[in-house]
N, C-alpha and C. Protein backbone atom coordinates (compact mmCIF):
# COMPACT_ATOMS: atom_id res chain seq x y z
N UNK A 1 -18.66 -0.32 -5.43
CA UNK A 1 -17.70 -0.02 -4.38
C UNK A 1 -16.84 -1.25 -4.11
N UNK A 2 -15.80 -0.92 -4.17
CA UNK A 2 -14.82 -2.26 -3.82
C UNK A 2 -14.42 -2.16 -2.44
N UNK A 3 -14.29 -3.42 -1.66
CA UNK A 3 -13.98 -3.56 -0.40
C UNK A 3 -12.63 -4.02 -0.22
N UNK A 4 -12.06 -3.69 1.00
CA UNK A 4 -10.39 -3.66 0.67
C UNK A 4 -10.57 -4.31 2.43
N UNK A 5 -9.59 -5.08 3.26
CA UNK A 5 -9.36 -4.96 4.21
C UNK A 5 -7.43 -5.51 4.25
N UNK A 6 -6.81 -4.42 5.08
CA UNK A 6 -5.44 -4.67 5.34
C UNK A 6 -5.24 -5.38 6.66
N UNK A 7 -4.24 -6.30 6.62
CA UNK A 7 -3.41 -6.84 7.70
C UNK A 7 -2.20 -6.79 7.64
N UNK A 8 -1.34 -7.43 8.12
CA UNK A 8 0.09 -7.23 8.69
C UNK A 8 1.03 -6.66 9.32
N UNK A 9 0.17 -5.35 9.61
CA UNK A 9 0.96 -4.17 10.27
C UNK A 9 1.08 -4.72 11.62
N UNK A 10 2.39 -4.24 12.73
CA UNK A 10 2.86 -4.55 13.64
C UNK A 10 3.87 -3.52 14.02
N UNK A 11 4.49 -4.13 15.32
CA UNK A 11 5.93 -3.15 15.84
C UNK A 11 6.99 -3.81 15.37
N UNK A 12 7.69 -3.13 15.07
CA UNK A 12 9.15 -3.68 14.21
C UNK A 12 10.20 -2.93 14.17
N UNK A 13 11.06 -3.76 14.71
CA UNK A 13 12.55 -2.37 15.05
C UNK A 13 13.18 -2.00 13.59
N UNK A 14 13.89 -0.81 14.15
CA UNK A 14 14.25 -0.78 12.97
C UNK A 14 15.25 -0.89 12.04
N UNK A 15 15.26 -1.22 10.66
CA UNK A 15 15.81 -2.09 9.92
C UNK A 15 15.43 -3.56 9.69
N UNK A 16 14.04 -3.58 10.58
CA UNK A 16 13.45 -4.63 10.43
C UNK A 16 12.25 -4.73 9.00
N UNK A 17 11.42 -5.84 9.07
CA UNK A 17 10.74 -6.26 7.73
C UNK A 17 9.23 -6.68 8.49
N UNK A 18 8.59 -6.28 6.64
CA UNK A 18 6.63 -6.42 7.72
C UNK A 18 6.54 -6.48 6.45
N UNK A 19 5.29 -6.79 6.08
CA UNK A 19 4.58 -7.55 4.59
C UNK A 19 3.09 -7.33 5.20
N UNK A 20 2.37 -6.28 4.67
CA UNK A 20 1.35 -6.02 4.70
C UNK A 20 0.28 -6.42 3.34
N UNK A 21 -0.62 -6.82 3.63
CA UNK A 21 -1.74 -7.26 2.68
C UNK A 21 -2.99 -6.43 2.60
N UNK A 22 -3.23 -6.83 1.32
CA UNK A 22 -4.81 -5.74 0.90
C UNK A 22 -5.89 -6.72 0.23
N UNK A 23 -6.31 -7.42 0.98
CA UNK A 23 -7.74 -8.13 0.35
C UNK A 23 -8.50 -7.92 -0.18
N UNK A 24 -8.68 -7.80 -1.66
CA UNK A 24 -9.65 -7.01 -2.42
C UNK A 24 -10.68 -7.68 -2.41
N UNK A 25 -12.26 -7.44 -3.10
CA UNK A 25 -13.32 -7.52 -3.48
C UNK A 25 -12.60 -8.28 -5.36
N UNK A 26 -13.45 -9.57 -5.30
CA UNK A 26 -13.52 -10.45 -5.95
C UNK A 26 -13.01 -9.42 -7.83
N UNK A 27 -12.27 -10.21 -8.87
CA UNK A 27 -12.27 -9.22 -9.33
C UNK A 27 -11.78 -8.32 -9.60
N UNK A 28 -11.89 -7.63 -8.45
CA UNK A 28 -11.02 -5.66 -8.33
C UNK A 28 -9.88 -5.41 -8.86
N UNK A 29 -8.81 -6.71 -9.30
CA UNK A 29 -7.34 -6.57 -9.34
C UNK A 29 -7.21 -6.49 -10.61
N UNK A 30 -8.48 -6.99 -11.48
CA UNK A 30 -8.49 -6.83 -12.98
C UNK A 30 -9.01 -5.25 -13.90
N UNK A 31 -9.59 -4.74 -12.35
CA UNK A 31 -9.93 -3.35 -13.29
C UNK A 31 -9.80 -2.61 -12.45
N UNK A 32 -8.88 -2.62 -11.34
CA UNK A 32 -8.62 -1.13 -10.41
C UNK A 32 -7.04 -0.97 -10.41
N UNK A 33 -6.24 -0.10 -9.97
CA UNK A 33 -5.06 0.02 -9.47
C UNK A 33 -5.07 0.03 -8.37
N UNK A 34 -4.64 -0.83 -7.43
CA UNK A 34 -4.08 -0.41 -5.91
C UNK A 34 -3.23 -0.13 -5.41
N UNK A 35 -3.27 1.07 -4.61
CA UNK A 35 -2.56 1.70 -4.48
C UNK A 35 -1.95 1.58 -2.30
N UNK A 36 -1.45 1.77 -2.16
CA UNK A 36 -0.73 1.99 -0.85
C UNK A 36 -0.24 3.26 -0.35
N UNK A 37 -0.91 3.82 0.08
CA UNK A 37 -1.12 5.11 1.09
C UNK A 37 -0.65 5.12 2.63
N UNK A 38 0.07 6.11 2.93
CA UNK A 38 -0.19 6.40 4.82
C UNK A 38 -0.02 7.54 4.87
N UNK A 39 -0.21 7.29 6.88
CA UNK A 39 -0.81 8.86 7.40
C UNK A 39 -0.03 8.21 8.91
N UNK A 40 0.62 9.64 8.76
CA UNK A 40 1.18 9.90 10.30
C UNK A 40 0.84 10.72 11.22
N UNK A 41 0.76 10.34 12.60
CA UNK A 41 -0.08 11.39 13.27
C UNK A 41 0.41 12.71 12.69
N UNK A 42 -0.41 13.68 12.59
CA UNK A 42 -0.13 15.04 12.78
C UNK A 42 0.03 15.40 11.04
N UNK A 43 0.37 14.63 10.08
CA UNK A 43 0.69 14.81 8.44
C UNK A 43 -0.57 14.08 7.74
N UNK A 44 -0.32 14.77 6.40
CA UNK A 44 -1.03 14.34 5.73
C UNK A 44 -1.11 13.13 4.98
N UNK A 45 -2.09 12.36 4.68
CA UNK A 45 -1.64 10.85 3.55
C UNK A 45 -1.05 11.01 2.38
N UNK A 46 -0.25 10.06 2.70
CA UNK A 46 0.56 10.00 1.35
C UNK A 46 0.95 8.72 0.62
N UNK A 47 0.87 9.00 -1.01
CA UNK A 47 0.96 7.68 -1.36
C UNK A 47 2.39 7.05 -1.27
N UNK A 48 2.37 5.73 -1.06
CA UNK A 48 3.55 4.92 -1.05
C UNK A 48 3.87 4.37 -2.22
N UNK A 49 2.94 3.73 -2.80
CA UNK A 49 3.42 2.71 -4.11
C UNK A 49 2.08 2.70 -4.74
N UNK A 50 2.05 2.16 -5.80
CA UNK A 50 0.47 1.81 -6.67
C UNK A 50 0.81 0.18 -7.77
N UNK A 51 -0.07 -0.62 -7.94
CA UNK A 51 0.31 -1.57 -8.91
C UNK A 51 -1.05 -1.65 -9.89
N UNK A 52 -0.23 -1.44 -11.30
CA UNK A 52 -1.73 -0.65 -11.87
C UNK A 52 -2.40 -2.49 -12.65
N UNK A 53 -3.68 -2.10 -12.59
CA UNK A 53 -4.56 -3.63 -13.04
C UNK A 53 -4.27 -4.35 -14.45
N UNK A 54 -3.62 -3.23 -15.71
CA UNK A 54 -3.56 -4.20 -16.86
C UNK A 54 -2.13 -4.92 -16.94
N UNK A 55 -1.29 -4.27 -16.04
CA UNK A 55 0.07 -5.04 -16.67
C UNK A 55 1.02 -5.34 -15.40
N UNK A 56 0.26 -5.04 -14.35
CA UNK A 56 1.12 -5.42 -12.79
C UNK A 56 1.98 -4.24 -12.89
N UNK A 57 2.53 -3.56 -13.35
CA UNK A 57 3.62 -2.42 -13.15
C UNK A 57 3.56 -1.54 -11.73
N UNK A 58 4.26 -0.91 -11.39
CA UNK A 58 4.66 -0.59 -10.12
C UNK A 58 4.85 0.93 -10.32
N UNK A 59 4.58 1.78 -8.93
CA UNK A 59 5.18 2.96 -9.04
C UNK A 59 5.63 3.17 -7.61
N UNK A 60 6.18 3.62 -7.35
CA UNK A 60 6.86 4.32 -5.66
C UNK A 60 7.07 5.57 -5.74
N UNK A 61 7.13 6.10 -4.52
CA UNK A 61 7.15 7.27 -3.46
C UNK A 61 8.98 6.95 -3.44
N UNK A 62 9.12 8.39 -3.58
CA UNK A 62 10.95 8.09 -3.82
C UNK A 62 11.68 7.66 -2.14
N UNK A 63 10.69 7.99 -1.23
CA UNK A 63 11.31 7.87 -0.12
C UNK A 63 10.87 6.54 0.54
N UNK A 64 10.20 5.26 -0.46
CA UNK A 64 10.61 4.23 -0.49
C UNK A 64 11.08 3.02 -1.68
N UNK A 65 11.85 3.60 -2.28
CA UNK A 65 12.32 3.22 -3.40
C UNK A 65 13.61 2.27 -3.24
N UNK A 66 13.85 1.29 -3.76
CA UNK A 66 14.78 0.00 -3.19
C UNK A 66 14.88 -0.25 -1.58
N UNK A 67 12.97 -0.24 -1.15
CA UNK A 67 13.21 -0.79 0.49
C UNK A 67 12.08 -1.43 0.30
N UNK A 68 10.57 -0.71 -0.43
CA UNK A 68 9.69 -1.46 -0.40
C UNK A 68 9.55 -1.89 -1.81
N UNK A 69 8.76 -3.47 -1.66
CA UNK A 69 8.40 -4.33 -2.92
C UNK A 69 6.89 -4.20 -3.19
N UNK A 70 5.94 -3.77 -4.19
CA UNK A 70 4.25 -4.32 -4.20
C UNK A 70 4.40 -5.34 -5.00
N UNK A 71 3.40 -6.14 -4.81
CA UNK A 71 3.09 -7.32 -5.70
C UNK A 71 1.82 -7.65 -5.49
N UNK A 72 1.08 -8.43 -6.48
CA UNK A 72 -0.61 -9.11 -6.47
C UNK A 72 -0.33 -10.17 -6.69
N UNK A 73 -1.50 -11.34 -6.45
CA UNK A 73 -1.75 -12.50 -6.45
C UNK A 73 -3.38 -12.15 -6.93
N UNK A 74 -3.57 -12.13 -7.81
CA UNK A 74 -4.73 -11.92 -8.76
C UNK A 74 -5.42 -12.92 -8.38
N UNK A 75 -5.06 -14.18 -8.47
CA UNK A 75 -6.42 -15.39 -8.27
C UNK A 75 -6.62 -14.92 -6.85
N UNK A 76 -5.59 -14.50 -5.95
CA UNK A 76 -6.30 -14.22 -4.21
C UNK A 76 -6.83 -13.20 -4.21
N UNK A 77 -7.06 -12.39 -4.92
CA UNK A 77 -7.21 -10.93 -4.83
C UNK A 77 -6.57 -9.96 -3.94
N UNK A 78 -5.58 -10.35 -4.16
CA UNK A 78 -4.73 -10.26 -3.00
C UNK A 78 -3.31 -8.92 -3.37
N UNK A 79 -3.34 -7.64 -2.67
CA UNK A 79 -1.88 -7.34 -3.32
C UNK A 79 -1.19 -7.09 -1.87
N UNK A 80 0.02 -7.25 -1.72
CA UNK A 80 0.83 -7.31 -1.01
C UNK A 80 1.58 -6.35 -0.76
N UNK A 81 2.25 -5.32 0.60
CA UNK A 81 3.31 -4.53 0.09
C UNK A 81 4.85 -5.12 1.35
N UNK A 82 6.07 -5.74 0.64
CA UNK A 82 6.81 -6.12 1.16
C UNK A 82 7.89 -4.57 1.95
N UNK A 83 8.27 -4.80 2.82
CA UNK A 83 8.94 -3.53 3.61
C UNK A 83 9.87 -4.33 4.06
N UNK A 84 11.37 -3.17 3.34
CA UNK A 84 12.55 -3.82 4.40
C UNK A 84 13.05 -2.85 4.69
N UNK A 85 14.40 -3.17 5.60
CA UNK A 85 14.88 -1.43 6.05
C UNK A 85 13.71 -0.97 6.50
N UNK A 86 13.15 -0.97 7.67
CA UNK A 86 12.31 0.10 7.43
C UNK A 86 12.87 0.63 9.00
N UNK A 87 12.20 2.52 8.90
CA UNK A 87 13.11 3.56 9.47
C UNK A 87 11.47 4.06 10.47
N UNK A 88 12.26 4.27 11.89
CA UNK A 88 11.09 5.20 12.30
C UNK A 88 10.35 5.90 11.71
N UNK A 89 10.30 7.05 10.50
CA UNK A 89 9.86 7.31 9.92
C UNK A 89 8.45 6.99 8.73
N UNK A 90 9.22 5.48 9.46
CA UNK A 90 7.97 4.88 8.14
C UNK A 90 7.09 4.74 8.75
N UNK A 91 7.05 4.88 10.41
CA UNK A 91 5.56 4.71 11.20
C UNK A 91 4.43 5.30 10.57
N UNK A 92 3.38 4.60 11.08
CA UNK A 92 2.28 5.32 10.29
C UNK A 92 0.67 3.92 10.16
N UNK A 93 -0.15 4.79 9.90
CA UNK A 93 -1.01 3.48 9.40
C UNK A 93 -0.94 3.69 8.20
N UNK A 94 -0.63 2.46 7.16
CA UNK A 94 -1.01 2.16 6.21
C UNK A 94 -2.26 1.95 5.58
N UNK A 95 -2.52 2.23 4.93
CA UNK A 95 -3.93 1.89 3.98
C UNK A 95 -3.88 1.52 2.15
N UNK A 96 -4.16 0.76 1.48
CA UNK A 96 -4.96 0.55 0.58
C UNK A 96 -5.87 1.22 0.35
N UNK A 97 -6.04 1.22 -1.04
CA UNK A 97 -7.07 2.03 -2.06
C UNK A 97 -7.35 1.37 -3.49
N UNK A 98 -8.48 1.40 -3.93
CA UNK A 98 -8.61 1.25 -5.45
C UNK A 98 -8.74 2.84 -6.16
N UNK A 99 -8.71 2.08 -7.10
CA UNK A 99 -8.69 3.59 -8.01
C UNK A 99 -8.44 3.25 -9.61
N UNK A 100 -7.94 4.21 -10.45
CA UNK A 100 -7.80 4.57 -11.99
C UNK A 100 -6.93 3.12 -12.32
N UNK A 101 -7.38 2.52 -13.07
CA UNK A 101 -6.54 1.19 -13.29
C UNK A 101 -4.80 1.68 -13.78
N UNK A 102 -4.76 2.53 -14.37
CA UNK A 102 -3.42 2.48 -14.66
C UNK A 102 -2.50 3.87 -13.75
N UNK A 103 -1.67 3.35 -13.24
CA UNK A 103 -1.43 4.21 -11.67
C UNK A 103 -0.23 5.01 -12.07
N UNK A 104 -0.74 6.36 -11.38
CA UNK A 104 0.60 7.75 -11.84
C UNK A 104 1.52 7.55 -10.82
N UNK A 105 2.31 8.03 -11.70
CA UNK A 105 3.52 7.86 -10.27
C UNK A 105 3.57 9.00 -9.39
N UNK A 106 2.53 10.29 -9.65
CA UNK A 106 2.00 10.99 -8.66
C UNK A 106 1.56 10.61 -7.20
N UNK A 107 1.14 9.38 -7.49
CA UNK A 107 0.43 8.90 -6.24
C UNK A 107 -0.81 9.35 -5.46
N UNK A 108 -1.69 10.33 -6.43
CA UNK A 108 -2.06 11.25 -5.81
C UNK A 108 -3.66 10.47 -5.62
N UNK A 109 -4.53 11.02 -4.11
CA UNK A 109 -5.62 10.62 -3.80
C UNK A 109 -6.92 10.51 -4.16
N UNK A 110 -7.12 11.57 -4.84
CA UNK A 110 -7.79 11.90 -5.27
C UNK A 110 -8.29 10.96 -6.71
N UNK A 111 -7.11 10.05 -6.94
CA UNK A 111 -7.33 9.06 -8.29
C UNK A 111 -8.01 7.70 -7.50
N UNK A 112 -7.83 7.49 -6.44
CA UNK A 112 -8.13 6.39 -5.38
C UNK A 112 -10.29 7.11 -5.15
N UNK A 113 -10.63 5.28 -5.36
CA UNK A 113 -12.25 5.44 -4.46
C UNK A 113 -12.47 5.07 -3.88
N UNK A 114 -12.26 3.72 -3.48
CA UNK A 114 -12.71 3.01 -2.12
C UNK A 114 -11.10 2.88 -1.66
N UNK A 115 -11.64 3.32 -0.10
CA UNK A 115 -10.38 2.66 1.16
C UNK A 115 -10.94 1.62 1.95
N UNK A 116 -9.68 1.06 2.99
CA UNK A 116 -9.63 -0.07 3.41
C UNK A 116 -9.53 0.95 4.75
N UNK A 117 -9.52 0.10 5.68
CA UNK A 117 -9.80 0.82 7.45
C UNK A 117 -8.37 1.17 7.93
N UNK A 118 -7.39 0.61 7.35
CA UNK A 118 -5.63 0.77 7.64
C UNK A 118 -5.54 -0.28 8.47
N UNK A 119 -4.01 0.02 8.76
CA UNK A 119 -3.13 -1.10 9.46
C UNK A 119 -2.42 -0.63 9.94
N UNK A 120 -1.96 -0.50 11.74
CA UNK A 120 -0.38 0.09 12.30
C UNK A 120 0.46 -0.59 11.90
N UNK A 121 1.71 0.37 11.29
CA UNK A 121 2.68 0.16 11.90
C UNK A 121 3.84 0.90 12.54
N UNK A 122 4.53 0.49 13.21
CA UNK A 122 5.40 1.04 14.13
C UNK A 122 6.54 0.53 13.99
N UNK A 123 7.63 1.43 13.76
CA UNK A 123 9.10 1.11 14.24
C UNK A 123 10.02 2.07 14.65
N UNK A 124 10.16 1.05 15.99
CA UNK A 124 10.80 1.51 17.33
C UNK A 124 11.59 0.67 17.83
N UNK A 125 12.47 0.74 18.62
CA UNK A 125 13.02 0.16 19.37
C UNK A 125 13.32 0.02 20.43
């Protein structure tokens, strides 16, 4: 089981910027994909982005596509998801996931095994 914990989430107006982190379990970044998920009150989770473990490659959710950035820092175990522009809409808690090392651009949950506890965020003004 890999352990994940997120930070960075906050309130942030909008068109503003937040950089959320996913602390993996020692490791994990070399043989999982992580992926970036949320959930808004009342909807279902959905994936945001994934960065798959053999080649760093990227996938997005079209409805954040040229706003959000993922990236890893492998020696930190560390993957990152950068947010700009971001729209009321994007409220939500975020979460991290491991899963299938090489990531569909489905996004879908069911490829994800271990989660992380999430992270708010909010934008409002």
């Amino acid at each position: 089981q890999v352990q994940l914990v997120e930070s960075g989430g906050g309130l942030v107006q909008p068109g503003g910027s937040l950089r959320l982190s996913c602390a993996a379990s020692e490791f994990a970044l070399k043989y999982y994909g992580i992926g970036w998920f949320r959930q808004a009150p009342g909807k279902e989770r959905e994936g945001v982005s994934c960065i798959s473990s053999s080649d760093g490659s990227a996938v997005y959710a079209d409805s954040v596509k040229g706003r959000f950035t993922i990236s890893r820092d492998v020696a930190k175990n560390t993957v990152y998801l950068q947010m700009e522009s971001l729209k009321p809409e994007d409220t939500a808690v975020y979460y991290c996931a491991a899963g299938i090392p090489y990531c569909s651009a489905a996004l879908k949950r069911k490829d994800f095994t271990s989660w992380g506890q999430g992270t708010q965020v909010t934008v409002s003004s």
